[in-house]
Protein backbone atom coordinates (compact mmCIF):
# COMPACT_ATOMS: atom_id res chain seq x y z
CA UNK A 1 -25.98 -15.49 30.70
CA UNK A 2 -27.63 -18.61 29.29
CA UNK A 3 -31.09 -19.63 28.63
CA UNK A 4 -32.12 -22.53 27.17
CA UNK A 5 -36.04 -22.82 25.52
CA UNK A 6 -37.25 -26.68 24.74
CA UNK A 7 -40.41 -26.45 22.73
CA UNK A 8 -43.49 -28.20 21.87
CA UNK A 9 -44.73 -27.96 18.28
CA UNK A 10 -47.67 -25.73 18.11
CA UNK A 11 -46.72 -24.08 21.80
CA UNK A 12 -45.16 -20.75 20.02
CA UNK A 13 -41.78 -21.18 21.84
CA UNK A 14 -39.74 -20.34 18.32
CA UNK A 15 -41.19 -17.09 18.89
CA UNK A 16 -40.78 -17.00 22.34
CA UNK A 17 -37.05 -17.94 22.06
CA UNK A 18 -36.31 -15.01 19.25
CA UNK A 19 -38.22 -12.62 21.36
CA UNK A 20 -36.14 -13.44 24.40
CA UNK A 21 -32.63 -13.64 22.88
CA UNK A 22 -33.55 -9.88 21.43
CA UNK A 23 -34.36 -8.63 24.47
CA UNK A 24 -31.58 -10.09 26.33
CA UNK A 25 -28.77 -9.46 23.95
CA UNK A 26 -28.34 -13.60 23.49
CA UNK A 27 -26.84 -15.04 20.28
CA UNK A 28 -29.98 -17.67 19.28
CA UNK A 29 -27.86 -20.81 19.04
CA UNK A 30 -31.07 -22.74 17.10
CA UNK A 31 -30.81 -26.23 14.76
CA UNK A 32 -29.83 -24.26 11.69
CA UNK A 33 -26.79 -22.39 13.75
CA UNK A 34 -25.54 -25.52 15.18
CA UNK A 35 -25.65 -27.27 11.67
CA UNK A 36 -23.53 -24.88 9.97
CA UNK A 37 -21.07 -24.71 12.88
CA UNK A 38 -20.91 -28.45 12.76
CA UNK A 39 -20.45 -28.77 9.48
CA UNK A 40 -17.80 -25.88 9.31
CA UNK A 41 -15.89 -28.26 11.94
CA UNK A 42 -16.17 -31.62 9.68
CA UNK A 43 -18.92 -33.31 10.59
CA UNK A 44 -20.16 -35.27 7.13
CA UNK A 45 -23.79 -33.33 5.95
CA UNK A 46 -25.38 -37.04 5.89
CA UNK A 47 -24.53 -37.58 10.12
CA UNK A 48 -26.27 -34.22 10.45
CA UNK A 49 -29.31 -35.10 8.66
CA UNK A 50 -29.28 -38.50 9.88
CA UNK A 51 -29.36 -36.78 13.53
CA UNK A 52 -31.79 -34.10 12.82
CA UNK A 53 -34.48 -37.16 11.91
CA UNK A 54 -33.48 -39.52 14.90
CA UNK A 55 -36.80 -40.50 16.66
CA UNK A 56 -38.77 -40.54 13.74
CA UNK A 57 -41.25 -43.69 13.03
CA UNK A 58 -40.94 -44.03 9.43
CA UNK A 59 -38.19 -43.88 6.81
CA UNK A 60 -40.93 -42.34 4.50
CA UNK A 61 -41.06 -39.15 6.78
CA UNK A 62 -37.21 -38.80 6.32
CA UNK A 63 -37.09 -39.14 2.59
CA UNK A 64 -40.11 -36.70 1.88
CA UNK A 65 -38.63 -34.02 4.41
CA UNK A 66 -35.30 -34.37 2.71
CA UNK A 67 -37.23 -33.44 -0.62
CA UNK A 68 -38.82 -30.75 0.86
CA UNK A 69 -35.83 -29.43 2.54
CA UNK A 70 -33.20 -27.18 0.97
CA UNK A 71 -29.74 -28.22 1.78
CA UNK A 72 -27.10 -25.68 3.04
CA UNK A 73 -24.84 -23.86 0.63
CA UNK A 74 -21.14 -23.24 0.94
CA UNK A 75 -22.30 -19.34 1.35
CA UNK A 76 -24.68 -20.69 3.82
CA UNK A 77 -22.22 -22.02 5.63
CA UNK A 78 -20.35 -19.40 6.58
CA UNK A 79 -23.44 -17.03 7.64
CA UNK A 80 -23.77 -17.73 11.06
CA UNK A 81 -22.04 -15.22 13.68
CA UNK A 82 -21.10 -18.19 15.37
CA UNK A 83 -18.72 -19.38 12.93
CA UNK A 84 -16.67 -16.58 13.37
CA UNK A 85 -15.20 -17.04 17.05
CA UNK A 86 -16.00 -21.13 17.02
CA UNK A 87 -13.02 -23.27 17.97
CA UNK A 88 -13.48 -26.98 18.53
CA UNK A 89 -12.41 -27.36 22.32
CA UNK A 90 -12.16 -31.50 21.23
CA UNK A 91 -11.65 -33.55 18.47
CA UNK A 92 -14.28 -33.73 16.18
CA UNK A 93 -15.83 -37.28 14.66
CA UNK A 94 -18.42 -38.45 13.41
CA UNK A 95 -17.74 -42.00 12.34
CA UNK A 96 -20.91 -43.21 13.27
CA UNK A 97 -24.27 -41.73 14.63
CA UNK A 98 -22.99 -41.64 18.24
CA UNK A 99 -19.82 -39.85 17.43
CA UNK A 100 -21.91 -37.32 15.61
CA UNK A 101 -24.42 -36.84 18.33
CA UNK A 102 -21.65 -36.94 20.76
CA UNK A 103 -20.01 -33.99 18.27
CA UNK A 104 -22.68 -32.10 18.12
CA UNK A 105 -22.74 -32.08 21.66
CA UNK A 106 -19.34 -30.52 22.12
CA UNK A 107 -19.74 -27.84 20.04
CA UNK A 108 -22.84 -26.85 21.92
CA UNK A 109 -20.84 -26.94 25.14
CA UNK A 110 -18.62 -24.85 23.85
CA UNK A 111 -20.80 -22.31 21.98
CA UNK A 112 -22.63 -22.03 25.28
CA UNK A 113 -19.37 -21.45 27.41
CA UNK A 114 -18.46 -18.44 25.80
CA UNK A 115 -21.49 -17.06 27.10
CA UNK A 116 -24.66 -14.55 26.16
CA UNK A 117 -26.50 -17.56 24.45
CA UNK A 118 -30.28 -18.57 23.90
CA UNK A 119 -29.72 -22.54 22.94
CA UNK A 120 -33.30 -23.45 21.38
CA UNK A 121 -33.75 -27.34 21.71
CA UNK A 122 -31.15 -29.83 21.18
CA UNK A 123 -31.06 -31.10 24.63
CA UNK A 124 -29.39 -27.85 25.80
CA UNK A 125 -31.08 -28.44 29.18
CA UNK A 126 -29.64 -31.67 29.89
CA UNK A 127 -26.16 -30.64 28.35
CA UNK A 128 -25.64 -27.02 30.51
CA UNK A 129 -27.76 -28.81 33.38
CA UNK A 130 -24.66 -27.96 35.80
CA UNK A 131 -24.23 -24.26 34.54
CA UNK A 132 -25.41 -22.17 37.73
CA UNK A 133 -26.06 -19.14 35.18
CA UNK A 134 -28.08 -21.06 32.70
CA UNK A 135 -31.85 -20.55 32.97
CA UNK A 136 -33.93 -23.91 32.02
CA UNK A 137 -37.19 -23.28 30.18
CA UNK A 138 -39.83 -25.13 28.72
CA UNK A 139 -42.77 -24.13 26.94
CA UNK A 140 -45.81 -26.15 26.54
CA UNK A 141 -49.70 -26.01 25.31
CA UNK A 142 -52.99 -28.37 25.21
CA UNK A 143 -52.62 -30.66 22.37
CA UNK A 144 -55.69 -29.33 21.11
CA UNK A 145 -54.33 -25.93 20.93
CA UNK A 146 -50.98 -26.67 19.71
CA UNK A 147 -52.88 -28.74 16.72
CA UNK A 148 -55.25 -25.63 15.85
CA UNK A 149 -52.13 -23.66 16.01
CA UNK A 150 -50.10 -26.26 13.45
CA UNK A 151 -53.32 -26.32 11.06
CA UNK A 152 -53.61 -22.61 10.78
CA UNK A 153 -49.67 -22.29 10.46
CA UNK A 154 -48.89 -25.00 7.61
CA UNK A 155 -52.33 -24.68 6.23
CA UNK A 156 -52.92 -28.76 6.49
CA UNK A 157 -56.15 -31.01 7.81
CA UNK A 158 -56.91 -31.69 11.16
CA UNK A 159 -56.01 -35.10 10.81
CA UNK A 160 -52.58 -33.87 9.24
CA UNK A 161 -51.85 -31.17 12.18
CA UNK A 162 -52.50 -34.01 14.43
CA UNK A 163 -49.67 -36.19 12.84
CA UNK A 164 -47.22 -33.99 12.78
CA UNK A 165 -47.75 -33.12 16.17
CA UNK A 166 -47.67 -36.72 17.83
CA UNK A 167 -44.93 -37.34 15.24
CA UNK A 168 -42.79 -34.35 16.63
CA UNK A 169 -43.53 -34.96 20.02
CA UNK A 170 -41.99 -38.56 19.75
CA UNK A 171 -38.68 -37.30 18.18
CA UNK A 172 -37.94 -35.00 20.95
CA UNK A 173 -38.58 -37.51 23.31
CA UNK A 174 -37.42 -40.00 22.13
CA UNK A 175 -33.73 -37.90 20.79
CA UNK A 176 -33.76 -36.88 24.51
CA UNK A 177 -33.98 -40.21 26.09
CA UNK A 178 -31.57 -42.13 23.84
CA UNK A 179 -29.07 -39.36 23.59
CA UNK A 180 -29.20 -37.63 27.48
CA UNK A 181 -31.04 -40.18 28.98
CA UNK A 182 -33.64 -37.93 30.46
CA UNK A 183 -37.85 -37.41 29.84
CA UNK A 184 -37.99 -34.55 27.44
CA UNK A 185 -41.22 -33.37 29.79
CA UNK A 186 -39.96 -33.81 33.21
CA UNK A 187 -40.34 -30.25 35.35
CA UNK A 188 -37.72 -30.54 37.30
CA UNK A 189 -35.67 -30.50 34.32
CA UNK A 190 -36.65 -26.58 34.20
CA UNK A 191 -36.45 -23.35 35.96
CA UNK A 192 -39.66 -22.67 34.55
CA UNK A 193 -42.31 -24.55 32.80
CA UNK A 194 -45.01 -21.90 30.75
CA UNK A 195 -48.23 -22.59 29.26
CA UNK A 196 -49.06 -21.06 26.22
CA UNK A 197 -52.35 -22.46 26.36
CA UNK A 198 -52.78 -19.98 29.53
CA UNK A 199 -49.86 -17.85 29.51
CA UNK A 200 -49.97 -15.02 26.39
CA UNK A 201 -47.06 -14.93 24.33
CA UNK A 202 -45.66 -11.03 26.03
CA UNK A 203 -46.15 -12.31 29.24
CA UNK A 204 -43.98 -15.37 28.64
CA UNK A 205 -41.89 -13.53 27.38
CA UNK A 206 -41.13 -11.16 30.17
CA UNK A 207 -41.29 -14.39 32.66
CA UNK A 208 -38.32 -15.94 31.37
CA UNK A 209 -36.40 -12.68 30.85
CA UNK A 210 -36.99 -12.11 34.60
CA UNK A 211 -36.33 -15.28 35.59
CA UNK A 212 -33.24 -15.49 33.27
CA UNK A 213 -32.06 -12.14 34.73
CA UNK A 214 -32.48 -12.92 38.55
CA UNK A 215 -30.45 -16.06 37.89
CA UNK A 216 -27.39 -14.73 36.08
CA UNK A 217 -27.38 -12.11 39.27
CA UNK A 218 -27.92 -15.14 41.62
CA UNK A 219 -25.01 -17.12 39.91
């Protein structure tokens, strides 16, 4: 079984993805797994972060997020369950920012062929789009609610919640347009689209392990 969960900021779907994988027995193949995987496989730390900030307006947001941001450990390296049954199905490169992305796309592929995953972003949708046992989800909310949620999470202004969500909204759409040449917030992209905004958190829950379930039967 696969599901993969693309997210809005502010629309709870990094809960929603944990909660789901749990449930469903799914290893959550997130950002954070695929980075250590990746770099366990030789692909240089700078591609990564290069990668991880493609999209984004300014070179200011870069630098101050790479301040912010811890970098991975060699003992952080080798904490992911993934690392342990990960084998490269292609050469690896990363000689420029395509190679990476292109990379980082095969070891997704393969992560996701072995089965039982939850891949959380990263264009999983457009990469497993021909997977018949892959369930495509994406989870949405009002931009005023997904800002409310944003300045009660990171404890920031109004003004500041609404940055970082228009800012994080044009990375993922942008990433997902240069890199898989699709619109992040098509529908028909997805099995099912969910609305935070109207849907509770439990119920969306349950609607994608349903939906998730009836598919790997179907397939």
């Amino acid at each position: 079984m696969i599901v993969t969960l693309s997210r809005q900021m502010g629309s709870e779907g990094d809960a929603i993805a944990g909660r789901v994988a749990a449930e469903l027995g799914l290893a959550l193949v997130d950002r954070a797994a695929v980075h250590q995987v990746a770099l366990a496989a030789g692909i240089p730390e700078e591609m990564l972060q290069r990668l991880a900030y493609e999209g984004q307006r300014t070179m200011a947001a870069e630098i101050l997020e790479n301040l912010r941001a811890p970098r991975p450990s060699a003992s952080s390296a080798t904490s992911s369950p993934l690392l342990g049954v990960f084998a490269p199905a292609v050469p690896l490169s990363a000689g420029s920012l395509e190679d990476a992305a292109q990379s980082v796309h095969a070891l997704i592929r393969d992560i996701a062929g072995r089965g039982n995953v939850l891949v959380l972003g990263q264009g999983g949708q457009s990469l497993l789009r021909s997977r018949k046992d892959a369930c495509h989800v994406l989870v949405v909310a009002p931009p005023q609610v997904r800002v409310a949620r944003v300045m009660a999470r990171d404890g920031i202004s109004l003004v500041a919640a609404r940055r970082r969500v228009r800012a994080s909204d044009d990375a993922r759409g942008n990433y997902l347009l240069r890199y898989h040449n699709v619109r992040w917030l098509d529908s028909l992209q997805y099995h099912l689209v969910i609305n935070t905004g109207q849907t509770p958190v439990d119920v969306a829950v349950r609607l994608i392990v349903t939906g998730a379930q009836a598919l790997g039967v179907q397939a």
